[in-house]
C-alpha atoms as a PDB file:
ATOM      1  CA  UNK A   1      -9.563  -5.825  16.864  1.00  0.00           C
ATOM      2  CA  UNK A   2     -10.164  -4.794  13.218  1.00  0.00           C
ATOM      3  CA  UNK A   3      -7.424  -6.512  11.757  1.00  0.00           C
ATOM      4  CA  UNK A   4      -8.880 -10.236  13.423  1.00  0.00           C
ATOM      5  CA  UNK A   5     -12.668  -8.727  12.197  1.00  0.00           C
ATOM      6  CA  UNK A   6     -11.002  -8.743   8.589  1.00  0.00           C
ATOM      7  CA  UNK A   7      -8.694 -11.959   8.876  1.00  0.00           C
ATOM      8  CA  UNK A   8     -12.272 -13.517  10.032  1.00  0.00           C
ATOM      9  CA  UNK A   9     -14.447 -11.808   7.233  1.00  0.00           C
ATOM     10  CA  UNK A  10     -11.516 -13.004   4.356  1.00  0.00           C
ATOM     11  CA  UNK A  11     -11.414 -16.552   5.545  1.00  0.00           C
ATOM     12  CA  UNK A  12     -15.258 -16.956   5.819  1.00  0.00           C
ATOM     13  CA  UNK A  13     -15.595 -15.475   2.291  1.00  0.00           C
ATOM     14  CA  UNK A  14     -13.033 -17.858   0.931  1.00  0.00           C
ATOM     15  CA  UNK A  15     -14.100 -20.688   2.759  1.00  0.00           C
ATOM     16  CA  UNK A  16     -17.712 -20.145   1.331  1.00  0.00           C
ATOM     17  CA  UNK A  17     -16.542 -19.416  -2.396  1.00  0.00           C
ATOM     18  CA  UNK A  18     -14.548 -22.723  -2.031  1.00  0.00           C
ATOM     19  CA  UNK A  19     -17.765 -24.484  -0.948  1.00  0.00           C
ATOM     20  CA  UNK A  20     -19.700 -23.116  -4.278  1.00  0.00           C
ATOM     21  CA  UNK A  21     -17.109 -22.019  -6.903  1.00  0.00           C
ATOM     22  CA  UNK A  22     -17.204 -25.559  -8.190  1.00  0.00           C
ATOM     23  CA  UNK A  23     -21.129 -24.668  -9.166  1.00  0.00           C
ATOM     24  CA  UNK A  24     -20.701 -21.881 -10.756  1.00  0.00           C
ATOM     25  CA  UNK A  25     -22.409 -19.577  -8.356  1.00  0.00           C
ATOM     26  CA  UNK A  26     -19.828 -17.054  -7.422  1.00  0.00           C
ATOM     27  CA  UNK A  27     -16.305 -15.713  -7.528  1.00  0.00           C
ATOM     28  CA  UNK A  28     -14.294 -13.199  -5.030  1.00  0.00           C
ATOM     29  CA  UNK A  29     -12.966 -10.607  -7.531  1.00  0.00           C
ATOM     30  CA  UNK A  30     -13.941  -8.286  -4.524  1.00  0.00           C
ATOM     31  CA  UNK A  31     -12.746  -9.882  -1.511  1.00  0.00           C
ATOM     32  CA  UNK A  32      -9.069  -8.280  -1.271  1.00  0.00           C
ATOM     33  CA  UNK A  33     -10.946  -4.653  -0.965  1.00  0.00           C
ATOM     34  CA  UNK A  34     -12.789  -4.026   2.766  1.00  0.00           C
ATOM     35  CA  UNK A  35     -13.897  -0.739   1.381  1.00  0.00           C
ATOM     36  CA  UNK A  36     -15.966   2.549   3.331  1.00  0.00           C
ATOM     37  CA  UNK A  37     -17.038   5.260   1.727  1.00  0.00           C
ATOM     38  CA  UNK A  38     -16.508   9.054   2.942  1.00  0.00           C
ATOM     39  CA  UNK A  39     -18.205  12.129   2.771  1.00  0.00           C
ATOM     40  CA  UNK A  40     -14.740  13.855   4.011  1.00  0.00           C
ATOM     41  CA  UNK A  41     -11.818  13.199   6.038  1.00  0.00           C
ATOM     42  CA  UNK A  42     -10.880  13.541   9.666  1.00  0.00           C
ATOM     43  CA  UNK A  43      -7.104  13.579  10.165  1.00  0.00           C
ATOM     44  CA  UNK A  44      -6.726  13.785  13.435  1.00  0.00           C
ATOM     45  CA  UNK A  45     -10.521  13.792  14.680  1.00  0.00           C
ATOM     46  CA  UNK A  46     -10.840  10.455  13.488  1.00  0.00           C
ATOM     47  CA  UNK A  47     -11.270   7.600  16.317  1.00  0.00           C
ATOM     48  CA  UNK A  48     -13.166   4.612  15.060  1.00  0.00           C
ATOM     49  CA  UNK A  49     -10.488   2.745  14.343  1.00  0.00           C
ATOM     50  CA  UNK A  50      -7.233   4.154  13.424  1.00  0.00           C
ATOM     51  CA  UNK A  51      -4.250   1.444  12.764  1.00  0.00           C
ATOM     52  CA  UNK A  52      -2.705   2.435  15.881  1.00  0.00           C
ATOM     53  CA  UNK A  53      -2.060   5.490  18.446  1.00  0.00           C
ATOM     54  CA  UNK A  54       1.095   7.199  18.521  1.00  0.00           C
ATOM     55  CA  UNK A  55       2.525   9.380  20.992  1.00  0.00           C
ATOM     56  CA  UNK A  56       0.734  12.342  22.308  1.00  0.00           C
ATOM     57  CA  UNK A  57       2.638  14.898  20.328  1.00  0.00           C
ATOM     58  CA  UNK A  58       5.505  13.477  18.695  1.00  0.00           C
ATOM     59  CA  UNK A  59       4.869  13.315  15.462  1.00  0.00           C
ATOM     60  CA  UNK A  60       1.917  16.110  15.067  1.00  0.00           C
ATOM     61  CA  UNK A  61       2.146  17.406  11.315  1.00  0.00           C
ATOM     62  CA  UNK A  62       1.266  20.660  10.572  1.00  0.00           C
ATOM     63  CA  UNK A  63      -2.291  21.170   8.737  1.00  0.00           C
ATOM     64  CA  UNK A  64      -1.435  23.852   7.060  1.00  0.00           C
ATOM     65  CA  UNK A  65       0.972  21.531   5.183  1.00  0.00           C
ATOM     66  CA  UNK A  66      -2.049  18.895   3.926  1.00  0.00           C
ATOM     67  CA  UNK A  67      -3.838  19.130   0.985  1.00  0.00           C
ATOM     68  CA  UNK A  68      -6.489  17.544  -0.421  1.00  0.00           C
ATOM     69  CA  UNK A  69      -7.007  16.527  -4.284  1.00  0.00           C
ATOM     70  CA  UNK A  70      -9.047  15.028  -6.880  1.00  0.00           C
ATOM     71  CA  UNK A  71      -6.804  13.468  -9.383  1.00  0.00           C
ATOM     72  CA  UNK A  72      -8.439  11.630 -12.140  1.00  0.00           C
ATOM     73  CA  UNK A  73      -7.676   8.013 -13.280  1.00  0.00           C
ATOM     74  CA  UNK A  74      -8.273   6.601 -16.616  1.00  0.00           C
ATOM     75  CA  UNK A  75      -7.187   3.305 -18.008  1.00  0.00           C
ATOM     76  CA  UNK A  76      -6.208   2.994 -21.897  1.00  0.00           C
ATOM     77  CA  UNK A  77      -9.243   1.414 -22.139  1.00  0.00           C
ATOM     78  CA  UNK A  78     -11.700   3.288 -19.841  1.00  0.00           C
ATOM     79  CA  UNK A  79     -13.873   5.442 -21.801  1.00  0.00           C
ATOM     80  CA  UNK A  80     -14.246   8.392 -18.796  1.00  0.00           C
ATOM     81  CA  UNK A  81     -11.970   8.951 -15.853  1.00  0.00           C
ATOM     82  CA  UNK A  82     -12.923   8.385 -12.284  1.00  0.00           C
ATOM     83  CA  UNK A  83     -12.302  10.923  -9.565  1.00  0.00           C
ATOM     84  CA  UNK A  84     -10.103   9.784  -7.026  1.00  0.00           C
ATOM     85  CA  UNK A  85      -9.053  11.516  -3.617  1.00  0.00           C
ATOM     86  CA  UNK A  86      -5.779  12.032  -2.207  1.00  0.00           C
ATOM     87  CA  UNK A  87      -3.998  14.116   0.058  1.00  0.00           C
ATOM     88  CA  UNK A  88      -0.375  15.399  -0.202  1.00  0.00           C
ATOM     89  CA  UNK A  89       1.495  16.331   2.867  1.00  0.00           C
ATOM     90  CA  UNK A  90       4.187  18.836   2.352  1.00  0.00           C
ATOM     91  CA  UNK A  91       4.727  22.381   0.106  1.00  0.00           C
ATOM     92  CA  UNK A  92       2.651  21.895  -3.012  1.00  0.00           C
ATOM     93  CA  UNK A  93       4.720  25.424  -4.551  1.00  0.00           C
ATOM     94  CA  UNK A  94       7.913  23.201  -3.822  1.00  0.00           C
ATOM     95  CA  UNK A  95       7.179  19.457  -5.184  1.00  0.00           C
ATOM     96  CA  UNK A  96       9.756  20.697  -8.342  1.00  0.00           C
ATOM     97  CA  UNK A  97      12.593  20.459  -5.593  1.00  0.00           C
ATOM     98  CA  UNK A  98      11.618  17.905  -2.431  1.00  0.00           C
ATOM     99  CA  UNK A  99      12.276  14.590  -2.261  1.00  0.00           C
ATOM    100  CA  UNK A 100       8.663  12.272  -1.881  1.00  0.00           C
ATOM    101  CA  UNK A 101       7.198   9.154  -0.895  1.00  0.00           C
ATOM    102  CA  UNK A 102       4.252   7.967  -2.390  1.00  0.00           C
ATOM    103  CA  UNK A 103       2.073   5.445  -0.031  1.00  0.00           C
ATOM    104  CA  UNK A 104      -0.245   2.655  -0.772  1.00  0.00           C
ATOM    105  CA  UNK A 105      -2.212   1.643   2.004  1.00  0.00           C
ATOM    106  CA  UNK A 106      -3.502  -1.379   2.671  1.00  0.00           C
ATOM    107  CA  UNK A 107      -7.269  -2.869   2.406  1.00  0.00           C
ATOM    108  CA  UNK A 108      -8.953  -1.590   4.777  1.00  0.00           C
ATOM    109  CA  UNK A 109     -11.772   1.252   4.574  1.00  0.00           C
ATOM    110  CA  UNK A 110      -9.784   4.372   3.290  1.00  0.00           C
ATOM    111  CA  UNK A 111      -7.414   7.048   3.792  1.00  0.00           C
ATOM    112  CA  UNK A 112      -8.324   7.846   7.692  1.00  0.00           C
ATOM    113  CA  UNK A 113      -6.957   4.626   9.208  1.00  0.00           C
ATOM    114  CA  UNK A 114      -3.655   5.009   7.671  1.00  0.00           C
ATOM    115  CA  UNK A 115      -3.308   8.571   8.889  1.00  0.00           C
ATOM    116  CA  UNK A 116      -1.269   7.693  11.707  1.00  0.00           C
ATOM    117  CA  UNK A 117       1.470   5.979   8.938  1.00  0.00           C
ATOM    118  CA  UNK A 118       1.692   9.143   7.249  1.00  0.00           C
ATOM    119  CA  UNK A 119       2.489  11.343   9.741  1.00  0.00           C
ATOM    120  CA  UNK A 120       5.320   8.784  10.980  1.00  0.00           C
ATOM    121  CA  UNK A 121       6.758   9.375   6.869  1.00  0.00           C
ATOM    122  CA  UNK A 122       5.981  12.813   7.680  1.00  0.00           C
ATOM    123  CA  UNK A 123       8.478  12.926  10.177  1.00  0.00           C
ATOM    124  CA  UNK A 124      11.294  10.359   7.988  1.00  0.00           C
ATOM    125  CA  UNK A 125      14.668  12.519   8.127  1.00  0.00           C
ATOM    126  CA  UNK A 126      12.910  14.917  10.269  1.00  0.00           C
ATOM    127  CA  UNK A 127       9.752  16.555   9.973  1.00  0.00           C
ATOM    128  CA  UNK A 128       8.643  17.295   6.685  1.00  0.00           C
ATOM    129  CA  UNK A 129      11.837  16.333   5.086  1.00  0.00           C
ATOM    130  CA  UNK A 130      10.100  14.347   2.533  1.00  0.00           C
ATOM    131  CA  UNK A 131       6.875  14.962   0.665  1.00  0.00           C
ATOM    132  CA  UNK A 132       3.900  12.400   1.335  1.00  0.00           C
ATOM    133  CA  UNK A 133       1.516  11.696  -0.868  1.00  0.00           C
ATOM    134  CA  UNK A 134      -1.241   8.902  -0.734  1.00  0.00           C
ATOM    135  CA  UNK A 135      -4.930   8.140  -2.228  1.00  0.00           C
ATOM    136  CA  UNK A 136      -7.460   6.335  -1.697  1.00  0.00           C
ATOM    137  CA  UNK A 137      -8.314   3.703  -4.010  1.00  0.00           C
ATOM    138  CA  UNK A 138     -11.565   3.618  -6.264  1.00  0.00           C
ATOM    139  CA  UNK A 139     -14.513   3.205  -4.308  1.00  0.00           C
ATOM    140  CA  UNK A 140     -12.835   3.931  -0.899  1.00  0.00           C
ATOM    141  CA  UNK A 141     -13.339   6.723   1.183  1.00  0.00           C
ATOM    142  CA  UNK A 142     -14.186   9.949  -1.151  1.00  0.00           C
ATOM    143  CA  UNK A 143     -12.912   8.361  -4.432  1.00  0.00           C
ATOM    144  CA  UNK A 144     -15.168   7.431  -6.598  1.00  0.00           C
ATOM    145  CA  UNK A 145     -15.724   3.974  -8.450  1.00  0.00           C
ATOM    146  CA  UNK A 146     -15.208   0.748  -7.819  1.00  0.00           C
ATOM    147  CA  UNK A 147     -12.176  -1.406  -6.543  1.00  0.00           C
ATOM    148  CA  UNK A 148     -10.469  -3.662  -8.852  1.00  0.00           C
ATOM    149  CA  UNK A 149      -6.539  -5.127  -9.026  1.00  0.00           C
ATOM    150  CA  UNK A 150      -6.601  -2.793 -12.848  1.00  0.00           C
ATOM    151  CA  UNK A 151      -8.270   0.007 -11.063  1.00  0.00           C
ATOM    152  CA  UNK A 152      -5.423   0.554  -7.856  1.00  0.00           C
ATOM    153  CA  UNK A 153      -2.735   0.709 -10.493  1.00  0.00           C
ATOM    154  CA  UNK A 154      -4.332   3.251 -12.853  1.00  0.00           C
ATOM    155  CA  UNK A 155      -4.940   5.268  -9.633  1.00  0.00           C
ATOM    156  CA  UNK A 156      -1.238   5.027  -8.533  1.00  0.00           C
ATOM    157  CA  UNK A 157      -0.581   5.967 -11.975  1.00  0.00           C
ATOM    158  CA  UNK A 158      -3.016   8.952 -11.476  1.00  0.00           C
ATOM    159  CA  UNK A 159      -0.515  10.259  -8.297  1.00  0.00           C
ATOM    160  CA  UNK A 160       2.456   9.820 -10.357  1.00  0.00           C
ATOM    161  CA  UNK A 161       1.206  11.709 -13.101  1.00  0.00           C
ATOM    162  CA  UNK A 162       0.134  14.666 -11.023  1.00  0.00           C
ATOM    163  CA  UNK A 163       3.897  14.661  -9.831  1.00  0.00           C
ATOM    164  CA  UNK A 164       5.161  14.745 -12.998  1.00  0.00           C
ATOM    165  CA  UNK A 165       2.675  17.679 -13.770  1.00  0.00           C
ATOM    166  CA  UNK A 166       3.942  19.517 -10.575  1.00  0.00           C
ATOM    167  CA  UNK A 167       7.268  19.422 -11.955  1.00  0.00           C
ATOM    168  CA  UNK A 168       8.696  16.401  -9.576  1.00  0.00           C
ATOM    169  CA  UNK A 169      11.902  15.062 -10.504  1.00  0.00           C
ATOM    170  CA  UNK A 170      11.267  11.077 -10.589  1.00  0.00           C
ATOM    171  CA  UNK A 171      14.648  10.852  -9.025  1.00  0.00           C
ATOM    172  CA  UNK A 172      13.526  11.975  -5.917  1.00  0.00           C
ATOM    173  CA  UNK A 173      10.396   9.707  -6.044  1.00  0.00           C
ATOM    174  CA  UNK A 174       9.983   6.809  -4.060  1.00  0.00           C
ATOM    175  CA  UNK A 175       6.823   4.177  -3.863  1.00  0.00           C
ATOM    176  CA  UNK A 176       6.016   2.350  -0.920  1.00  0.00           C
ATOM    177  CA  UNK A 177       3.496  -0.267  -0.336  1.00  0.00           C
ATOM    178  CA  UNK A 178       1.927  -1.618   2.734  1.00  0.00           C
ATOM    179  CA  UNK A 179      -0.129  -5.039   2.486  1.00  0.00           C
ATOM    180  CA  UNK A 180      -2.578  -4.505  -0.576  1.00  0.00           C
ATOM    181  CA  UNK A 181      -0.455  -1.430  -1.572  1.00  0.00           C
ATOM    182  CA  UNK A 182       2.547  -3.554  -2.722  1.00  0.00           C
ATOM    183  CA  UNK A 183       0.189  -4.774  -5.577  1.00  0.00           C
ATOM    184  CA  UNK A 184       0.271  -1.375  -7.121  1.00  0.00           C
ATOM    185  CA  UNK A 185       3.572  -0.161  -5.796  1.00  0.00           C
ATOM    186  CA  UNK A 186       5.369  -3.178  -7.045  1.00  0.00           C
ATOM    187  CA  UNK A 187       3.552  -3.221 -10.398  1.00  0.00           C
ATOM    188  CA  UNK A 188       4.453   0.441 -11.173  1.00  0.00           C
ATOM    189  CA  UNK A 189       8.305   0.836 -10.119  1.00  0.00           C
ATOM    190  CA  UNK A 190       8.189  -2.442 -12.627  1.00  0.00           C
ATOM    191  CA  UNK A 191       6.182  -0.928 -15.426  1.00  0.00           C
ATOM    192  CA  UNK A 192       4.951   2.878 -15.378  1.00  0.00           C
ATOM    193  CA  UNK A 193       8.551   3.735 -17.435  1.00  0.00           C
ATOM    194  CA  UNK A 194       6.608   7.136 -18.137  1.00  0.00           C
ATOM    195  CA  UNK A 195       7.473   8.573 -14.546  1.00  0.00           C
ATOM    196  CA  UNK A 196       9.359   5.274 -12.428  1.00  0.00           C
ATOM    197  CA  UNK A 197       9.955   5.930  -9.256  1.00  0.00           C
ATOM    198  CA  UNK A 198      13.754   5.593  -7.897  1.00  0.00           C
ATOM    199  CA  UNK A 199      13.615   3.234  -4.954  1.00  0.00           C
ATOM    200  CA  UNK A 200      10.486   0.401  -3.839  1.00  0.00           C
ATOM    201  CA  UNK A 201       9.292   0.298  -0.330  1.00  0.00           C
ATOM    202  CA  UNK A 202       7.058  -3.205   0.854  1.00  0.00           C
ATOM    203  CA  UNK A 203       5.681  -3.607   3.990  1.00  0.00           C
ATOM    204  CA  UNK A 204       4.169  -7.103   4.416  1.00  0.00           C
ATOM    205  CA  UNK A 205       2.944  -8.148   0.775  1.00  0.00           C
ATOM    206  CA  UNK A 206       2.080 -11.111  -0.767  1.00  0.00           C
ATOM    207  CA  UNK A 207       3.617 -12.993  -3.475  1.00  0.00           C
ATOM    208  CA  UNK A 208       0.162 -13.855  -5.828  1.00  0.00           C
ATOM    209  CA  UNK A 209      -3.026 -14.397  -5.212  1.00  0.00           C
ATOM    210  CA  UNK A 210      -2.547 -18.392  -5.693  1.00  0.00           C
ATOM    211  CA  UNK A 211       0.182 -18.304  -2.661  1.00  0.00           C
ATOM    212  CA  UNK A 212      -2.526 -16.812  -0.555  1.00  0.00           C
ATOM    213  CA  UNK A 213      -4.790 -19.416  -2.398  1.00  0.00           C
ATOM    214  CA  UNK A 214      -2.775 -22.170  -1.101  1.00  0.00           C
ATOM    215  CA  UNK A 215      -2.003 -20.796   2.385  1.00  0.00           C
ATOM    216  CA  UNK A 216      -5.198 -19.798   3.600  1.00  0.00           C
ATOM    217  CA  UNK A 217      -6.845 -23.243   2.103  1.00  0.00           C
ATOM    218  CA  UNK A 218      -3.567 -25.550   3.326  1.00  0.00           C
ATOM    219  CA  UNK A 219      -4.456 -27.313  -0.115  1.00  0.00           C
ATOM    220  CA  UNK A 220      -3.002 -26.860  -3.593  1.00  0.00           C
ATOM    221  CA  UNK A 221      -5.897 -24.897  -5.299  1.00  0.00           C
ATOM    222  CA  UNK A 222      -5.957 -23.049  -7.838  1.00  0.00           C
ATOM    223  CA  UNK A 223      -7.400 -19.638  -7.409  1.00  0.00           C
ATOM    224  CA  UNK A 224      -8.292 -19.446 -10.777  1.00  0.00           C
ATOM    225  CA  UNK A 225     -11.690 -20.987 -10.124  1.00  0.00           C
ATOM    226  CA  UNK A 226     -12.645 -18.255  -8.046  1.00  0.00           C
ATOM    227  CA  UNK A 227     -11.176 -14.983  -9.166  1.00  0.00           C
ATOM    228  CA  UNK A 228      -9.296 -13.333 -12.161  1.00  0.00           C
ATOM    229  CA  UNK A 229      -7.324 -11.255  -9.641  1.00  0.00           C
ATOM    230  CA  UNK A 230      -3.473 -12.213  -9.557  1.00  0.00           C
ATOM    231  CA  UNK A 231      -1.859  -9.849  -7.510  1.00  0.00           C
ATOM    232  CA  UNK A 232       1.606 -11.335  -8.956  1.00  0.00           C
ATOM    233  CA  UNK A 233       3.523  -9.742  -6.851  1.00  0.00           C
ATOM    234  CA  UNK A 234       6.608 -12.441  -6.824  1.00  0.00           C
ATOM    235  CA  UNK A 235       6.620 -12.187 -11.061  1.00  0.00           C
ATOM    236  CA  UNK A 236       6.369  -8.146 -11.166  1.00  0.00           C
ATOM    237  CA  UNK A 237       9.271  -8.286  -8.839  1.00  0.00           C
ATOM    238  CA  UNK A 238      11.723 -10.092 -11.726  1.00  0.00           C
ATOM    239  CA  UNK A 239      11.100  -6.765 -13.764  1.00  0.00           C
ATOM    240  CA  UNK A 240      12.209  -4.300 -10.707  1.00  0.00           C
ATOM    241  CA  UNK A 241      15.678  -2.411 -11.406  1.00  0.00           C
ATOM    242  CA  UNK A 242      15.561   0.079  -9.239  1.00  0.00           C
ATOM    243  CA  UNK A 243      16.776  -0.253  -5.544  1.00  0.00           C
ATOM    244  CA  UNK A 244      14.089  -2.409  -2.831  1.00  0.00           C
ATOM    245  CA  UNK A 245      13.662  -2.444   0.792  1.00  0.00           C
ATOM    246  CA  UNK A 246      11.480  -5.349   2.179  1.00  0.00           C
ATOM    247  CA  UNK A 247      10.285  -5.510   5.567  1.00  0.00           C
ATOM    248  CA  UNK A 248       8.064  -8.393   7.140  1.00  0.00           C
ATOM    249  CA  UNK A 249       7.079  -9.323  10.505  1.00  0.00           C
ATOM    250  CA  UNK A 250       8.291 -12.794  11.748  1.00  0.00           C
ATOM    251  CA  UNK A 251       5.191 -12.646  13.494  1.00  0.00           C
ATOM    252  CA  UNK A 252       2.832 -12.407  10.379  1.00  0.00           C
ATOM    253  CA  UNK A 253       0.010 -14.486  10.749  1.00  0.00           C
ATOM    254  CA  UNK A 254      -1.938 -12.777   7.864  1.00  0.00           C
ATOM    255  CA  UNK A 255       0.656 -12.870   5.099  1.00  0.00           C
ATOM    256  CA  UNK A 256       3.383 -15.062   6.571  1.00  0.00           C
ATOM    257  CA  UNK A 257       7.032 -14.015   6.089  1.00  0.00           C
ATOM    258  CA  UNK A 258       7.256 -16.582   3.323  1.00  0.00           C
ATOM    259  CA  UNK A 259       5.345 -14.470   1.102  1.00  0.00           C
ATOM    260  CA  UNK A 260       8.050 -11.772   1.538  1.00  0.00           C
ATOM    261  CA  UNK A 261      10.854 -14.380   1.088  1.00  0.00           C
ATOM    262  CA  UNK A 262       9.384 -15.485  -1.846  1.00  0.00           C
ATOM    263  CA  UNK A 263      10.084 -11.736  -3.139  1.00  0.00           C
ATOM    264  CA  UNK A 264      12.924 -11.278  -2.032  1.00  0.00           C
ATOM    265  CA  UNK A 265      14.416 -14.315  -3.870  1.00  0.00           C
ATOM    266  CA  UNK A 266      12.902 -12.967  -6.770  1.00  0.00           C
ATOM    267  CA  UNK A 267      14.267  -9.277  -7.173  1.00  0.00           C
ATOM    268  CA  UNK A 268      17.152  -8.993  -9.155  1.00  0.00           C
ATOM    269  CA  UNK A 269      18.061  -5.916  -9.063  1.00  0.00           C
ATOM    270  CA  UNK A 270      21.095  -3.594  -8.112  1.00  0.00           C
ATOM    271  CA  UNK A 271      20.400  -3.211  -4.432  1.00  0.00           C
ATOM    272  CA  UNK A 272      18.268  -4.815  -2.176  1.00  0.00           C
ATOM    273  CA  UNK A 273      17.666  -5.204   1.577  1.00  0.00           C
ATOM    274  CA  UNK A 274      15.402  -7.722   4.260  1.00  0.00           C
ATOM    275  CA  UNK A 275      14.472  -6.329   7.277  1.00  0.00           C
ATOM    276  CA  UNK A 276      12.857  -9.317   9.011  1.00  0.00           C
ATOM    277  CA  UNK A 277      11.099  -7.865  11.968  1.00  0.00           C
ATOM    278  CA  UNK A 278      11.198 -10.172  15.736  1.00  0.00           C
ATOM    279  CA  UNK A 279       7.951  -9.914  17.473  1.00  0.00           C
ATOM    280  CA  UNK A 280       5.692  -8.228  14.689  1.00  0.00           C
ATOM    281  CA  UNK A 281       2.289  -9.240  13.151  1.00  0.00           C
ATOM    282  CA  UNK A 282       0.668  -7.635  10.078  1.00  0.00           C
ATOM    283  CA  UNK A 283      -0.477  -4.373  11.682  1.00  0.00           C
ATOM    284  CA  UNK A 284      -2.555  -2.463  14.444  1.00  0.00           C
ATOM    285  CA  UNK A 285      -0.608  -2.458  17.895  1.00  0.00           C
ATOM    286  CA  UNK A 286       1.898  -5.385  16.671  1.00  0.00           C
ATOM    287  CA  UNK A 287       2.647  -3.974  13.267  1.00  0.00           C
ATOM    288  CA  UNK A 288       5.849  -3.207  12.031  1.00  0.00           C
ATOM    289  CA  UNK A 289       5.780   0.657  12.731  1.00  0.00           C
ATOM    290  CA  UNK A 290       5.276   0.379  16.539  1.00  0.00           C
ATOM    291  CA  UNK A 291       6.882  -3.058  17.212  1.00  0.00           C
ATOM    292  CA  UNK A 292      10.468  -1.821  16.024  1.00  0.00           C
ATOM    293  CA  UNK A 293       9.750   1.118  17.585  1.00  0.00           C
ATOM    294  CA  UNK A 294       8.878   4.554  15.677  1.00  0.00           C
ATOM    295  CA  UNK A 295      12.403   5.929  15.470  1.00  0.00           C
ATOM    296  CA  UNK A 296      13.849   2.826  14.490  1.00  0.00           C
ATOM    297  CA  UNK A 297      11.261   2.228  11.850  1.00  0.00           C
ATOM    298  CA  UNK A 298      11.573   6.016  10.424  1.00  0.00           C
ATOM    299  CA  UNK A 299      15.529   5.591  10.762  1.00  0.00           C
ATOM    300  CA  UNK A 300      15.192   2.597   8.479  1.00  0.00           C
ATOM    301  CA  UNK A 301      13.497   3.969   5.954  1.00  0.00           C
ATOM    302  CA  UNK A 302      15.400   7.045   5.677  1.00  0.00           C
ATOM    303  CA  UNK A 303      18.866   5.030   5.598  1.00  0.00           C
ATOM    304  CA  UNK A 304      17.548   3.391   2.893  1.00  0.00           C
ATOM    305  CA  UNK A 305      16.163   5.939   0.799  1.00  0.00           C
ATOM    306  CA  UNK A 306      18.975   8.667   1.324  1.00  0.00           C
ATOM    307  CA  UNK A 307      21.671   6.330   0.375  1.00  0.00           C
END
């Protein structure tokens, strides 16, 4: 049910900015981010709303193995940093040596509902075989702030720098986005040259924020009007060398496939690959993960990032 709630709650919003951008009353910088604040996180307690279940057992991670951190993020031209949370899943005394994914999670309320994604990486190659670490945007569960486009890259940025201070090798480093996440993800493998990840991971993005302009509208507007966000994912693409692994539901009726294909087209660089997924929708019960099946899903991603 959430992911209708939010298709529901993004159309009204647009809808009602269309009605009164042209008045100068309002614009929907803060639309793409259906934020919740945390006082701390539940793991495996948590049952409000998780993405979706997985099997009783399978793919249990050990808690011994999950950390919690405050990293801080800071823009060039941010006068103070702003305390974000994240959690890394693996052997913090053995980052110098593993091989790790970093994961951007999509819009929705924080950390908690994407648990059940993580422990599926977890579990890529076998369990604990690779390093996870994600965050939680500004102003989403326990990080502090506000959400902006500016402020999800400088906190990506914030995770690959405390890599690089734990000694990772940026070889063994690979980004993956889901939904909002490719924003960031896609943006750094293109730009952050001070610690690029080696392969690029997206689950169901979006090619800009005019494409999703256009589609949700059916008419040629130009988002411009009513937001400064750009979210240009199909340009950052052009500037991707490393290796990319796309996967989209053909099912999508959120961020249609042609937002992936779009992409796709797009990338130019030495190795790429399109996993267009039969019978899947953006997420919850129908997403990718659980409508290719678990094992398939984890086998695809560790084909791709162990060859």
């Amino acid at each position: 049910m959430r992911k209708e709630k939010l298709k529901f709650l993004v159309f009204s919003l647009m809808v009602f900015g269309l009605s009164i951008a042209f008045q100068g009353c309002a614009r929907l910088d803060d639309v793409p981010f259906i934020n919740e604040t945390l006082e701390e996180y539940k793991f495996d307690e948590y049952e409000e709303d998780p993405e979706f279940p997985l099997p009783d057992g399978m793919y249990d991670v050990d808690m011994s193995m999950v950390t919690e951190l405050t990293l801080q993020s800071q823009g060039e031209d941010e006068s103070e940093a702003t305390n974000i949370a994240a959690i890394y899943v693996g052997d913090v005394t053995t980052i110098n040596q593993d091989s790790i994914i970093v994961y951007c999670h999509g819009q929705s309320l924080h950390m908690d509902v994407y648990w059940p994604r993580v422990k599926l990486l977890a579990h890529c190659g076998g369990k604990h075989r690779y390093g996870v670490l994600e965050m939680d945007y500004r102003g989403y569960g326990k990080s502090e702030g506000t959400p902006t486009e500016q402020g999800m890259i400088e906190d990506v940025k914030a995770c690959l720098r405390w890599l690089q201070s734990q000694g990772a090798n940026n070889n063994r480093v690979f980004i993956y986005g889901f939904s909002l996440g490719t924003a960031p993800s896609t943006y750094t493998a293109a730009n952050f040259d001070e610690f690029k990840p080696r392969k690029l991971i997206l689950e169901a993005p979006f090619a800009s924020a005019q494409n999703l302009g256009q589609e949700s509208t059916l008419i040629n507007f130009n988002t411009k009007y009513i937001t400064d966000i750009s979210f240009a994912n199909a340009e950052e693409i052009k500037k991707v060398n490393q290796p990319f692994c796309l996967l989209h539901g053909e099912e999508d009726d959120y961020l249609k496939i042609s937002n992936g294909e779009i992409i796709y087209k797009n990338y130019n660089g030495p190795y790429s690959e399109f996993h267009r997924i039969p019978g899947a929708d953006h997420g919850g019960e129908m997403g990718i993960p659980p409508a290719m099946g678990f094992e398939e899903y984890l086998n695809t991603i560790h084909n791709f990032l162990s060859n």
